[in-house]
PDB file of N, CA and C in Angstrom:
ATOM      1  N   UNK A   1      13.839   9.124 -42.670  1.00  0.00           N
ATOM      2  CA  UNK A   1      14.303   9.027 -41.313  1.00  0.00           C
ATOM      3  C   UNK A   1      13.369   9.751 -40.348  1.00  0.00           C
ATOM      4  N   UNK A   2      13.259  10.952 -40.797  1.00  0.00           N
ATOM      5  CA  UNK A   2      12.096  11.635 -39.909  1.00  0.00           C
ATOM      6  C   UNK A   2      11.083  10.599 -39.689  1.00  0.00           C
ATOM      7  N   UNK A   3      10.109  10.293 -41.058  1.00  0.00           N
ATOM      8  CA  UNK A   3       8.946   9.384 -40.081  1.00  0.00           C
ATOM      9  C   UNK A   3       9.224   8.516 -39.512  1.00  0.00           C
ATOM     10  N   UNK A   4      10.817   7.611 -39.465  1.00  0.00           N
ATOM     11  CA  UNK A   4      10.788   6.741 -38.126  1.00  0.00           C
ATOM     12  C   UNK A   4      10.217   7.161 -36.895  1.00  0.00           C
ATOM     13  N   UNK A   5      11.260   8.324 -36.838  1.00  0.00           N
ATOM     14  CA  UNK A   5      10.986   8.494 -35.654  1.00  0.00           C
ATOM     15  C   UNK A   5      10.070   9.323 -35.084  1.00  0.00           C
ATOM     16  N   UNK A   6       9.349   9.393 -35.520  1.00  0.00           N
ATOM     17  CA  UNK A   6       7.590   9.991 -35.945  1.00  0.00           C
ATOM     18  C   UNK A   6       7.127   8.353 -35.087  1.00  0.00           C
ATOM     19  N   UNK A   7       7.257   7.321 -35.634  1.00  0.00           N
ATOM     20  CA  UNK A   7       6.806   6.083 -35.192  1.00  0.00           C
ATOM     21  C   UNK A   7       7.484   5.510 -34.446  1.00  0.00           C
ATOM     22  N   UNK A   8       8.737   6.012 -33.955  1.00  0.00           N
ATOM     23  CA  UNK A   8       9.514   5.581 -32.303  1.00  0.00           C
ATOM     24  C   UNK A   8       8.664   6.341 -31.228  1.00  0.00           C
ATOM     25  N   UNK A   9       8.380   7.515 -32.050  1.00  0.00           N
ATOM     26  CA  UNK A   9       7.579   8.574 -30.585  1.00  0.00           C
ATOM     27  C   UNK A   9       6.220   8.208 -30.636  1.00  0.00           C
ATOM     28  N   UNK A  10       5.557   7.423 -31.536  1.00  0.00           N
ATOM     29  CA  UNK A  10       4.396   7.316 -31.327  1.00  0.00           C
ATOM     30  C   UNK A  10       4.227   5.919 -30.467  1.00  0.00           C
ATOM     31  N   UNK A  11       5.219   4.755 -31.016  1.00  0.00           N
ATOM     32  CA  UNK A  11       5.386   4.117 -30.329  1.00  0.00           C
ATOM     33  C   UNK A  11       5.541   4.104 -28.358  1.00  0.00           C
ATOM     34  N   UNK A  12       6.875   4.941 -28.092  1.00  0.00           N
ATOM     35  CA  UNK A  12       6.889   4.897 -27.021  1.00  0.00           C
ATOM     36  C   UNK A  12       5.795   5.722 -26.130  1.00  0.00           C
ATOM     37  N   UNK A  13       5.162   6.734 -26.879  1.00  0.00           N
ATOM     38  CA  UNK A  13       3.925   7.807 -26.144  1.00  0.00           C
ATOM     39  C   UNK A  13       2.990   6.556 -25.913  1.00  0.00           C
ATOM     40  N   UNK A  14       2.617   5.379 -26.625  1.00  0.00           N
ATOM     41  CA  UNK A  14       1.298   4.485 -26.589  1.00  0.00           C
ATOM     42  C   UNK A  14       2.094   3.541 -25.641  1.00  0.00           C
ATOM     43  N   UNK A  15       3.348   3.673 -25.032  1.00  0.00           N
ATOM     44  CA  UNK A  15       3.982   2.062 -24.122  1.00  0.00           C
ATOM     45  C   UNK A  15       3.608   3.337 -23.170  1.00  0.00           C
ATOM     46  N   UNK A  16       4.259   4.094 -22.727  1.00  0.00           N
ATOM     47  CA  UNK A  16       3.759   5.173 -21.770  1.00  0.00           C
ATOM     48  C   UNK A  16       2.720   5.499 -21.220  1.00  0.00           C
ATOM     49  N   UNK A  17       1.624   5.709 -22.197  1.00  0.00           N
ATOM     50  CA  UNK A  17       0.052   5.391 -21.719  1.00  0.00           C
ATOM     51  C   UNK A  17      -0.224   4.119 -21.463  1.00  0.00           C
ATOM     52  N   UNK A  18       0.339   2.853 -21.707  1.00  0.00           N
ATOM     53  CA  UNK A  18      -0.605   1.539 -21.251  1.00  0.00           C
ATOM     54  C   UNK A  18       0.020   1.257 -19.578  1.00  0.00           C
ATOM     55  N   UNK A  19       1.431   1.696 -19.727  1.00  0.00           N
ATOM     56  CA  UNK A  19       2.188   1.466 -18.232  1.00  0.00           C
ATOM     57  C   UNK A  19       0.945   2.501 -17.355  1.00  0.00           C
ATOM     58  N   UNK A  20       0.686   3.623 -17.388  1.00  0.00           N
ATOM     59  CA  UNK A  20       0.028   4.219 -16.604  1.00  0.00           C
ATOM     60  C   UNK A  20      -0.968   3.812 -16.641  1.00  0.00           C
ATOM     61  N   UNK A  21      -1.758   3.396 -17.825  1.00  0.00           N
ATOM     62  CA  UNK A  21      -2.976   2.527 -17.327  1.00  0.00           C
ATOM     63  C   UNK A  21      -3.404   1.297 -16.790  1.00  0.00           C
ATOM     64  N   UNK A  22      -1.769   0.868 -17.048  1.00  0.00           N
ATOM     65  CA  UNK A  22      -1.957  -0.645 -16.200  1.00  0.00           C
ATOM     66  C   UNK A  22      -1.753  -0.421 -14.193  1.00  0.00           C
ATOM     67  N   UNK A  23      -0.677   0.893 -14.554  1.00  0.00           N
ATOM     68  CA  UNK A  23      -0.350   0.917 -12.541  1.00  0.00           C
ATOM     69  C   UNK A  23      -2.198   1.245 -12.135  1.00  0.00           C
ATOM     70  N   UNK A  24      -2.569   2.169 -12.650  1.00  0.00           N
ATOM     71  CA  UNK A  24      -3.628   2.536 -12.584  1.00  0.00           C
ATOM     72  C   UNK A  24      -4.994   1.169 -12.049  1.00  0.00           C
ATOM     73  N   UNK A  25      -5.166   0.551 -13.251  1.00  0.00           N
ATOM     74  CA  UNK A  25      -5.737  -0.677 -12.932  1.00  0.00           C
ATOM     75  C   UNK A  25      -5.197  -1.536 -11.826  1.00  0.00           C
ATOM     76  N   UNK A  26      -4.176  -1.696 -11.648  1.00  0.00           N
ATOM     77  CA  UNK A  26      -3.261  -2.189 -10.217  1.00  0.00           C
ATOM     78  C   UNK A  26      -4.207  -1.706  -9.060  1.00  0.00           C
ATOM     79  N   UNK A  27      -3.970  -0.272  -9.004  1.00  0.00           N
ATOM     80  CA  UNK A  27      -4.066   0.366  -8.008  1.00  0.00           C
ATOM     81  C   UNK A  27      -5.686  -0.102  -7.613  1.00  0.00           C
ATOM     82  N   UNK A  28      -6.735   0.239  -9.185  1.00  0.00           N
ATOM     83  CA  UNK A  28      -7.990  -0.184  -8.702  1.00  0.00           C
ATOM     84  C   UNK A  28      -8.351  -1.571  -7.767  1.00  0.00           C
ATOM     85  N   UNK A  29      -6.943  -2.498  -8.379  1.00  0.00           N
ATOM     86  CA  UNK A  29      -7.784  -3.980  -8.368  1.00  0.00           C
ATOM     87  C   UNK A  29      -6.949  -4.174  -6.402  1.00  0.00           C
ATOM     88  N   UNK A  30      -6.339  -3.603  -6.055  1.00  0.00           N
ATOM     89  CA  UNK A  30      -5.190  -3.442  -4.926  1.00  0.00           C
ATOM     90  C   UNK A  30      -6.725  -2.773  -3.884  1.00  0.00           C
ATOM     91  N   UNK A  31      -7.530  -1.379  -4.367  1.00  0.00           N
ATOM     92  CA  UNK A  31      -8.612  -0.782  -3.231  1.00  0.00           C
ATOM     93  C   UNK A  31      -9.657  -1.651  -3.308  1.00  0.00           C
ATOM     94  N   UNK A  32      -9.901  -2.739  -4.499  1.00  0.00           N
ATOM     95  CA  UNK A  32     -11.050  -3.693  -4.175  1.00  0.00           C
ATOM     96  C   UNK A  32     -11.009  -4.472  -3.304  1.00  0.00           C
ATOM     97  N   UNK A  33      -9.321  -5.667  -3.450  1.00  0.00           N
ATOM     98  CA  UNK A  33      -9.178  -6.314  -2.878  1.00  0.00           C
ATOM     99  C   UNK A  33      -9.285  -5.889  -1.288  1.00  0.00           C
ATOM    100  N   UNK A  34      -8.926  -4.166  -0.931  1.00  0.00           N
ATOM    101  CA  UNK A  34      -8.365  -4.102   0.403  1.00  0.00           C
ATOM    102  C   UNK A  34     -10.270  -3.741   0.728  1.00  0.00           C
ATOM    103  N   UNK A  35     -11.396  -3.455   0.530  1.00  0.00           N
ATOM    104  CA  UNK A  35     -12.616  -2.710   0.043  1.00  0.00           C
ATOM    105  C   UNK A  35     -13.025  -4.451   0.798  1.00  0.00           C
ATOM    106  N   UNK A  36     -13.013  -5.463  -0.226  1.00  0.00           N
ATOM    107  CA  UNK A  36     -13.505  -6.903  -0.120  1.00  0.00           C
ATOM    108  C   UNK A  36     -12.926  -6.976   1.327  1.00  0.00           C
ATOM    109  N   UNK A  37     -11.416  -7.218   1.636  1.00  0.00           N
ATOM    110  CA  UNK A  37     -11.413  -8.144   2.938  1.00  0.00           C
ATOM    111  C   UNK A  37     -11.538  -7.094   4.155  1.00  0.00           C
ATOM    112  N   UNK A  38     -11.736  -5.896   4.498  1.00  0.00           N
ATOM    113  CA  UNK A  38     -12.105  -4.999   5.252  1.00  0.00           C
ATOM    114  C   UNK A  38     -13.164  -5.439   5.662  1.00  0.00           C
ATOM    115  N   UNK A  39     -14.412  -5.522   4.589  1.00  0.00           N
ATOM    116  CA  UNK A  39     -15.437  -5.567   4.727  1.00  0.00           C
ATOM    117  C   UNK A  39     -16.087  -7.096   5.589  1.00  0.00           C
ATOM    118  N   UNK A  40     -15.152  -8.154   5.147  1.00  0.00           N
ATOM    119  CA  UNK A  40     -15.227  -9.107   5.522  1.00  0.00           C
ATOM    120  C   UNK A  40     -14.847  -9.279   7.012  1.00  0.00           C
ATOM    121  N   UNK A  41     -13.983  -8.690   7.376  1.00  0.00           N
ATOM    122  CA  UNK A  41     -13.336  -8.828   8.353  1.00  0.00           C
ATOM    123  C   UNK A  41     -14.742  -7.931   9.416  1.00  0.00           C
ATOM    124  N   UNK A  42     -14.824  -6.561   8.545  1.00  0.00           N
ATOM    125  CA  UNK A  42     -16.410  -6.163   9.632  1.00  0.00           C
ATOM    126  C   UNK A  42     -17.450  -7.396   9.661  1.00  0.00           C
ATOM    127  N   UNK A  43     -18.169  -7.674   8.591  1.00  0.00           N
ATOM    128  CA  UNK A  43     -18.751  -8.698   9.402  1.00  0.00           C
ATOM    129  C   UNK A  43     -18.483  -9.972  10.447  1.00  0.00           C
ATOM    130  N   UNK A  44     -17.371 -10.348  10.067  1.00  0.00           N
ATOM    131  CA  UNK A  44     -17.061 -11.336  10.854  1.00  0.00           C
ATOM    132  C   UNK A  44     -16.629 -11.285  12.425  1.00  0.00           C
ATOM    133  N   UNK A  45     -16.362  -9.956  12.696  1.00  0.00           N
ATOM    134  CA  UNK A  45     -16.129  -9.199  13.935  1.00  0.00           C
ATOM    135  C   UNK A  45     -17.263  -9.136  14.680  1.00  0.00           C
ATOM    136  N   UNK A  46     -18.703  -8.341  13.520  1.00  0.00           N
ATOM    137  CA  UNK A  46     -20.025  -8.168  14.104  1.00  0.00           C
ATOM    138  C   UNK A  46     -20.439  -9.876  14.616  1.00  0.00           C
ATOM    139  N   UNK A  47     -20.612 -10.555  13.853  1.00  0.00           N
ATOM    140  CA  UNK A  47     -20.711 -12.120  14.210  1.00  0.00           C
ATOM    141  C   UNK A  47     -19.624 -12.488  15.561  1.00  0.00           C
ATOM    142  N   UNK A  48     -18.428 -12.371  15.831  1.00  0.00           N
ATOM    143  CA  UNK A  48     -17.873 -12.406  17.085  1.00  0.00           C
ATOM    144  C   UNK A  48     -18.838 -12.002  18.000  1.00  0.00           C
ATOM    145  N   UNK A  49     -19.231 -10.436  18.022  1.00  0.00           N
ATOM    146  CA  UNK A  49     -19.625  -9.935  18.648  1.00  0.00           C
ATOM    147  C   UNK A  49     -21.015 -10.662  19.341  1.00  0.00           C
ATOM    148  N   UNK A  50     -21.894 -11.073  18.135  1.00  0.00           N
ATOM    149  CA  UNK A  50     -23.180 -11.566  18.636  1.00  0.00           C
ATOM    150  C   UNK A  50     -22.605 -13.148  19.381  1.00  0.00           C
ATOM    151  N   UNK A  51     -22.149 -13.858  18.381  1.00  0.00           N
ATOM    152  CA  UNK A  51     -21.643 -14.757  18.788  1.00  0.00           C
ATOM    153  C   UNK A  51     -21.021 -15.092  20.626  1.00  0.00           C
ATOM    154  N   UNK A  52     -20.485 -13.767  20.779  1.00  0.00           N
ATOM    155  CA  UNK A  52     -19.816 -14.183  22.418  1.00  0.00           C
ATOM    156  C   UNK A  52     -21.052 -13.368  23.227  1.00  0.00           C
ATOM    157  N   UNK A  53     -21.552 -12.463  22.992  1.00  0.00           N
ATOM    158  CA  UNK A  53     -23.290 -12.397  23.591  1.00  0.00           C
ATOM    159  C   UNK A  53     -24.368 -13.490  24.240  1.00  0.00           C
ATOM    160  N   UNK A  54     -23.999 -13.996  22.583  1.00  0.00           N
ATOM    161  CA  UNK A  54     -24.737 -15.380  23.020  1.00  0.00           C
ATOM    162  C   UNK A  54     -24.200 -16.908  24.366  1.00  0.00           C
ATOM    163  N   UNK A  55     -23.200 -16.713  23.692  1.00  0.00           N
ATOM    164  CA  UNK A  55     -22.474 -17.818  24.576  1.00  0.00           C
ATOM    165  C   UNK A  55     -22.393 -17.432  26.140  1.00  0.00           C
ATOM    166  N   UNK A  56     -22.155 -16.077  26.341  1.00  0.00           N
ATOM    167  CA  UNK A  56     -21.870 -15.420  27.522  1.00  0.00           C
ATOM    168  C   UNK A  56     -23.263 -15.915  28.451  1.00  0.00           C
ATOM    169  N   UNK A  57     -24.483 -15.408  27.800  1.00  0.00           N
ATOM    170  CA  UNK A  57     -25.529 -15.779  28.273  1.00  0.00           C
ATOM    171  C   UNK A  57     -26.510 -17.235  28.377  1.00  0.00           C
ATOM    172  N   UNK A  58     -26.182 -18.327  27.671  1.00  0.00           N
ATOM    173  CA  UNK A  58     -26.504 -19.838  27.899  1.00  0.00           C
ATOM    174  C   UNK A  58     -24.807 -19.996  28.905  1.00  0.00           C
ATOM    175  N   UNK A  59     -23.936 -19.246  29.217  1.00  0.00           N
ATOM    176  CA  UNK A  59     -22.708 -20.253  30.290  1.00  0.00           C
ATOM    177  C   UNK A  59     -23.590 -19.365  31.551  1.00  0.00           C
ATOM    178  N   UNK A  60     -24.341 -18.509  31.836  1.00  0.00           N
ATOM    179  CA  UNK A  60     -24.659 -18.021  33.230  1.00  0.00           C
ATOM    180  C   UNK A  60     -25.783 -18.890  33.386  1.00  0.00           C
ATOM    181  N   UNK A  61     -26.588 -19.301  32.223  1.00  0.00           N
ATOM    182  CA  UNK A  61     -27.999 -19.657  32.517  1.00  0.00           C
ATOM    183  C   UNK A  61     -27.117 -21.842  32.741  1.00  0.00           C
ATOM    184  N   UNK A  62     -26.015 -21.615  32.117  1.00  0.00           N
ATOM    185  CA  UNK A  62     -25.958 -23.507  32.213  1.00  0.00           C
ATOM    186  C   UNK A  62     -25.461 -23.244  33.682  1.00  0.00           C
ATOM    187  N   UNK A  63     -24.282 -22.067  34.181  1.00  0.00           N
ATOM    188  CA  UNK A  63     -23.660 -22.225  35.524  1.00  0.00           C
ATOM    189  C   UNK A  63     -24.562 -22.244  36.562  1.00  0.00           C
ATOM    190  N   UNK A  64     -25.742 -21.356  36.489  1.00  0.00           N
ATOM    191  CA  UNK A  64     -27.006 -21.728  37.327  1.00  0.00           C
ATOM    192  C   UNK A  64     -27.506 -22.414  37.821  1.00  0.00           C
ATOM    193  N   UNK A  65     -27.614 -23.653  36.064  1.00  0.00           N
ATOM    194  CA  UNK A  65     -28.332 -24.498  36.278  1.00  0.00           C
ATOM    195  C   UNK A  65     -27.792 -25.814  37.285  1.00  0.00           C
ATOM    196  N   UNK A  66     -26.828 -25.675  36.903  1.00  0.00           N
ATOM    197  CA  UNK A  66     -25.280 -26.864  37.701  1.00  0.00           C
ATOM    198  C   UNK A  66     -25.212 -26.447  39.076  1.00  0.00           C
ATOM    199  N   UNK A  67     -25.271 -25.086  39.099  1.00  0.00           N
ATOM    200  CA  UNK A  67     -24.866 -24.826  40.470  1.00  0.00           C
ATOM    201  C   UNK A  67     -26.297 -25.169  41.412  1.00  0.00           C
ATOM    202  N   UNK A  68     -27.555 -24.728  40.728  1.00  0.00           N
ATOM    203  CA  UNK A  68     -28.398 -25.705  41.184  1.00  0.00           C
ATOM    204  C   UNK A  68     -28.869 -26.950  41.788  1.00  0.00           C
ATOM    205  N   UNK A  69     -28.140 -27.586  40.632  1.00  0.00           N
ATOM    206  CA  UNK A  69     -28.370 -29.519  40.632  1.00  0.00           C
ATOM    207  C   UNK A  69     -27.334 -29.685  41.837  1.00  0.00           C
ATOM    208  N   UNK A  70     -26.479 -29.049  42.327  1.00  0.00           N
ATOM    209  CA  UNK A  70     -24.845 -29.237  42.979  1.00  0.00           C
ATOM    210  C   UNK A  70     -25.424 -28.505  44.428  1.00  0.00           C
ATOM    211  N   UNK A  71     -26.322 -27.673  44.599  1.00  0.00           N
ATOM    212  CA  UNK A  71     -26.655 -27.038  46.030  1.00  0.00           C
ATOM    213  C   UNK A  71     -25.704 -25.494  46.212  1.00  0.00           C
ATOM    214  N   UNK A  72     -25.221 -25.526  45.651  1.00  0.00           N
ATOM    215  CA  UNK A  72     -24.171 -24.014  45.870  1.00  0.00           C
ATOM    216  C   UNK A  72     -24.286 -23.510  44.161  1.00  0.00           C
ATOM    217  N   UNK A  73     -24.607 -22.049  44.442  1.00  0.00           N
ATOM    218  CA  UNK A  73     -24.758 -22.059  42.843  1.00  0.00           C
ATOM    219  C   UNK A  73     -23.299 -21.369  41.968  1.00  0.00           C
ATOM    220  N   UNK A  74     -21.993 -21.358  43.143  1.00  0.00           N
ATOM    221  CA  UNK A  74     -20.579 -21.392  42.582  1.00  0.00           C
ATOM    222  C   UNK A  74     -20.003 -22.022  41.909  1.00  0.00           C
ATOM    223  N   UNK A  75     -20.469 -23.481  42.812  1.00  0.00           N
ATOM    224  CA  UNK A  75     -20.150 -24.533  41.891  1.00  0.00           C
ATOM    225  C   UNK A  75     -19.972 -24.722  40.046  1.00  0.00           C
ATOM    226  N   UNK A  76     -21.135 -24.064  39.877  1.00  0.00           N
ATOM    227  CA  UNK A  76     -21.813 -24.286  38.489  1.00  0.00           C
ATOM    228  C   UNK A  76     -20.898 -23.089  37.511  1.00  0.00           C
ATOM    229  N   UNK A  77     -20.639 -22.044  38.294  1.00  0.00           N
ATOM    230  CA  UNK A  77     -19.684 -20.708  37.772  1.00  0.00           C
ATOM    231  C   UNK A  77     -17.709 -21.612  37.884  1.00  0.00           C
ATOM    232  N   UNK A  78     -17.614 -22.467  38.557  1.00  0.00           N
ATOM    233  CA  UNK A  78     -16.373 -23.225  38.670  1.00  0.00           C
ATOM    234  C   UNK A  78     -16.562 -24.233  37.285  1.00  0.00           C
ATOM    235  N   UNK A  79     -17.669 -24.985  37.108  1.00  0.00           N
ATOM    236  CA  UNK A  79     -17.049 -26.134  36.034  1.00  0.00           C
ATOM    237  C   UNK A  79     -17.262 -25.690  35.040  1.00  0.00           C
ATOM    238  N   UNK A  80     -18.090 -24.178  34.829  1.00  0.00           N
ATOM    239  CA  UNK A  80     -18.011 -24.119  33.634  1.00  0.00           C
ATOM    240  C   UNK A  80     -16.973 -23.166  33.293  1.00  0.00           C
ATOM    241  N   UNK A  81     -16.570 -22.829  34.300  1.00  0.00           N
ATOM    242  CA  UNK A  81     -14.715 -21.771  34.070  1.00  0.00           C
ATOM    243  C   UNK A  81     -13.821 -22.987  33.681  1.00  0.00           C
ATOM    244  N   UNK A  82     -13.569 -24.174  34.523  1.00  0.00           N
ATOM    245  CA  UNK A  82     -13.220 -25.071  34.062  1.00  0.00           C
ATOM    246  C   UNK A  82     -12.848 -25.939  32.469  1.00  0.00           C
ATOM    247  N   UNK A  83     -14.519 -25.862  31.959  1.00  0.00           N
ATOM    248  CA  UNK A  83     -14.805 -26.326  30.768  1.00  0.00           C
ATOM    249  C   UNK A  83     -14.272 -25.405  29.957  1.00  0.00           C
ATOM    250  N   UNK A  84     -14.431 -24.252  29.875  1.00  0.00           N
ATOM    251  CA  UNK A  84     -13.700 -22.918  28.787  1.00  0.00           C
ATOM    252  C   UNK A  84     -12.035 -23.065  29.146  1.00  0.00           C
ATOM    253  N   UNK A  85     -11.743 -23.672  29.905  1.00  0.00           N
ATOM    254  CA  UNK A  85     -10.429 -23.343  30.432  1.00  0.00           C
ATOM    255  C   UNK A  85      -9.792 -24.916  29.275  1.00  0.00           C
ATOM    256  N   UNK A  86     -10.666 -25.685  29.504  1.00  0.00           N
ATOM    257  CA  UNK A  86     -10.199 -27.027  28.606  1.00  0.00           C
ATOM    258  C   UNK A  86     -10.157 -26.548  27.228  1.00  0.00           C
ATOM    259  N   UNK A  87     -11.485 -26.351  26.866  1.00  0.00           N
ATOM    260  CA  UNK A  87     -11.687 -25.625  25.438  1.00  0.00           C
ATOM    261  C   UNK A  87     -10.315 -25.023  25.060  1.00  0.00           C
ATOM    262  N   UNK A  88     -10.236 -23.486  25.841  1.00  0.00           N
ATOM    263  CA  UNK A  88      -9.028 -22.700  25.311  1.00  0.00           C
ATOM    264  C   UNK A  88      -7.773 -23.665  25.152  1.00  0.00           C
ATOM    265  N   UNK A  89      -7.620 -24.377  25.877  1.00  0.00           N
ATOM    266  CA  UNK A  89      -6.171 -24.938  25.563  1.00  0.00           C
ATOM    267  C   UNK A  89      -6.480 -25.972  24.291  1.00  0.00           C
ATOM    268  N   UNK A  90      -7.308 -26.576  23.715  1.00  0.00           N
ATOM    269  CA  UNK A  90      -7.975 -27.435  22.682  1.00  0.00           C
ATOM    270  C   UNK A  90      -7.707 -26.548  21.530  1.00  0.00           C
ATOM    271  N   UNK A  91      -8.252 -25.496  22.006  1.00  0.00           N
ATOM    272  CA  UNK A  91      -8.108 -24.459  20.726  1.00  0.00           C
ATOM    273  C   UNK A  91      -6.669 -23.921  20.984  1.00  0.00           C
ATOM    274  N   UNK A  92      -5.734 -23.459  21.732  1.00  0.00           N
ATOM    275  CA  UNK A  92      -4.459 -22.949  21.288  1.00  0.00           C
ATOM    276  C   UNK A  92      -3.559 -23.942  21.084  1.00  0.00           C
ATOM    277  N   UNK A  93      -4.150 -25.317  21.413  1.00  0.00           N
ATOM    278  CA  UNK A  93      -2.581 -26.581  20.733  1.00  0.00           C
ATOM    279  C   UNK A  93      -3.339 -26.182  19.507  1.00  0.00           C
ATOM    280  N   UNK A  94      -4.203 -26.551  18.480  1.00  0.00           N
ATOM    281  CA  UNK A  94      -4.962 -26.371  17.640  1.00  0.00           C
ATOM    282  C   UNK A  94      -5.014 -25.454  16.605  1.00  0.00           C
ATOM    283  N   UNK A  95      -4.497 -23.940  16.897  1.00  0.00           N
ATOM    284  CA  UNK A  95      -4.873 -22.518  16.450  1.00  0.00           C
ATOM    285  C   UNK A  95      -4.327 -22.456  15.204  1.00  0.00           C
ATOM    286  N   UNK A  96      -3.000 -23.382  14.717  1.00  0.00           N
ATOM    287  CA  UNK A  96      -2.714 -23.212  13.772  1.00  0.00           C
ATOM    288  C   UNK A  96      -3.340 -23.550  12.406  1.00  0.00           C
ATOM    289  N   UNK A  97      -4.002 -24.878  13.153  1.00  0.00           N
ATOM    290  CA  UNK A  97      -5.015 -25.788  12.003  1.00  0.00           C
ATOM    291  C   UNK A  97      -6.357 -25.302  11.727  1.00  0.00           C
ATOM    292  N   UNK A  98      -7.034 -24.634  13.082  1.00  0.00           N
ATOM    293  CA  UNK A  98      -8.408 -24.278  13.056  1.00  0.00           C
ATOM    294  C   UNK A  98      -8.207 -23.105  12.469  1.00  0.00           C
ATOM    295  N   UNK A  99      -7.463 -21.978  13.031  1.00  0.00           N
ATOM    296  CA  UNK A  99      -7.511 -20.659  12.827  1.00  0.00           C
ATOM    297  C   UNK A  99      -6.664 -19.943  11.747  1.00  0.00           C
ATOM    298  N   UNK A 100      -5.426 -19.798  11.893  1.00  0.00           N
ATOM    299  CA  UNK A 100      -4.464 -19.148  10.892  1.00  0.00           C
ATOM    300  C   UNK A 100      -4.344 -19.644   9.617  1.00  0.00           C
ATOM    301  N   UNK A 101      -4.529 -21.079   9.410  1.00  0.00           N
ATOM    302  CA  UNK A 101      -4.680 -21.558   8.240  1.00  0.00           C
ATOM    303  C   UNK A 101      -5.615 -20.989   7.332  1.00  0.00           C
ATOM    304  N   UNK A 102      -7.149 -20.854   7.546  1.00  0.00           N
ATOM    305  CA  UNK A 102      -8.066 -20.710   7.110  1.00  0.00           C
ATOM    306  C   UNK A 102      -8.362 -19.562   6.964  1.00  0.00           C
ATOM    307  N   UNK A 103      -7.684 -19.026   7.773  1.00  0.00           N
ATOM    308  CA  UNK A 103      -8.048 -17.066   7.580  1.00  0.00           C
ATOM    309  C   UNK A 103      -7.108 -16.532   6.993  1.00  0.00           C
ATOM    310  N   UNK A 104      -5.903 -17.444   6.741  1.00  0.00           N
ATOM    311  CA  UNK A 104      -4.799 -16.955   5.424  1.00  0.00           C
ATOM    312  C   UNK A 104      -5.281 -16.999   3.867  1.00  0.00           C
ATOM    313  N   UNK A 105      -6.203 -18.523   3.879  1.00  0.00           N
ATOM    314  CA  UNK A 105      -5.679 -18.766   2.895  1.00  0.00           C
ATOM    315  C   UNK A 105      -7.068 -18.014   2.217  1.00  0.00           C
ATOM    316  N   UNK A 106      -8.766 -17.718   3.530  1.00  0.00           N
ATOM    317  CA  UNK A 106      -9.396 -16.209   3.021  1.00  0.00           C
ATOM    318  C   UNK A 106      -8.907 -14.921   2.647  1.00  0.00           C
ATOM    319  N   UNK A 107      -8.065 -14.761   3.058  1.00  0.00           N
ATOM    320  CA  UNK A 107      -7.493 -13.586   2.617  1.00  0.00           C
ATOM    321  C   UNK A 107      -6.668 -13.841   1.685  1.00  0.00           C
ATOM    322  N   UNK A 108      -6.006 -14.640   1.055  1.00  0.00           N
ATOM    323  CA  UNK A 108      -5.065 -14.279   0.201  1.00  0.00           C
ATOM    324  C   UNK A 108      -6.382 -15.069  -1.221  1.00  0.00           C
ATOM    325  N   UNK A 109      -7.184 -15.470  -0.992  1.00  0.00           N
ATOM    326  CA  UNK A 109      -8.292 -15.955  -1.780  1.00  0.00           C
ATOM    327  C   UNK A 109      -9.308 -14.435  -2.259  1.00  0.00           C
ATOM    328  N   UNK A 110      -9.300 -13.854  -1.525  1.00  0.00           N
ATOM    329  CA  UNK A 110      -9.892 -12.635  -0.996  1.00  0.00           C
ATOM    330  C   UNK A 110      -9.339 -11.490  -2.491  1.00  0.00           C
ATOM    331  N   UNK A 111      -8.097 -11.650  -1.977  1.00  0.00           N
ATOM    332  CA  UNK A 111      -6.524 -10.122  -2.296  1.00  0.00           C
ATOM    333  C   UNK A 111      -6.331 -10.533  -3.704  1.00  0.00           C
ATOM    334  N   UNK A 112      -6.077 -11.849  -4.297  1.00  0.00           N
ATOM    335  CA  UNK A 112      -6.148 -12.604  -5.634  1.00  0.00           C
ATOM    336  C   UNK A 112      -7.034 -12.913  -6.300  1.00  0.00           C
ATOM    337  N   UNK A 113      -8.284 -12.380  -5.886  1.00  0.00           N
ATOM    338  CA  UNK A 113      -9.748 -12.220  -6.756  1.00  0.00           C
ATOM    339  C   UNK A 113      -9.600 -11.750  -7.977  1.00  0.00           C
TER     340      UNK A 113
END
């Protein structure tokens, strides 16, 4: 009887160590996943960043150019407020298909690595 339970305690001491080594591994695979889409999310921010730089500067140099061809160079600062103004609404009927979809299903592609 004794060595049973010699081999109940050895038993449950080795379920005891794998539970802690499994939360353990959890925990690792939980700071990668959060490590991976952090990181992702910085670059893709830095890319915003250049990204609306850029754009900012070809809409002064196109509003110029319009307001040019047009004789008033407001004009050209109006259609292209205009044109972003179409855009944005293109993109918010839209946001669900272009945007939230795709950045869910990165991240949960991301978190389930």
């Amino acid at each position: 009887m004794a060595e049973q339970a010699t081999d109940i305690d050895i038993l449950l001491s080795d379920a005891g160590d794998f539970i802690e080594t499994r939360t353990t591994l959890w925990k690792y695979k939980a700071i990668e996943s959060l490590a991976d889409v952090s990181g992702e999310l910085v670059s893709g921010l830095g890319m915003i960043v250049i990204t609306s730089f850029v754009i900012i500067i070809f809409s002064i140099g196109f509003s110029l150019l319009i307001g040019e061809w047009l004789g008033k160079s407001y004009y050209g600062f109006f259609i292209m407020g205009g044109f972003y103004s179409i855009l944005a609404l293109i993109i918010y009927a839209r946001r669900g298909h272009w945007l939230k979809i795709p950045f869910s299903n990165m991240l949960i592609r991301k978190i389930l690595k």
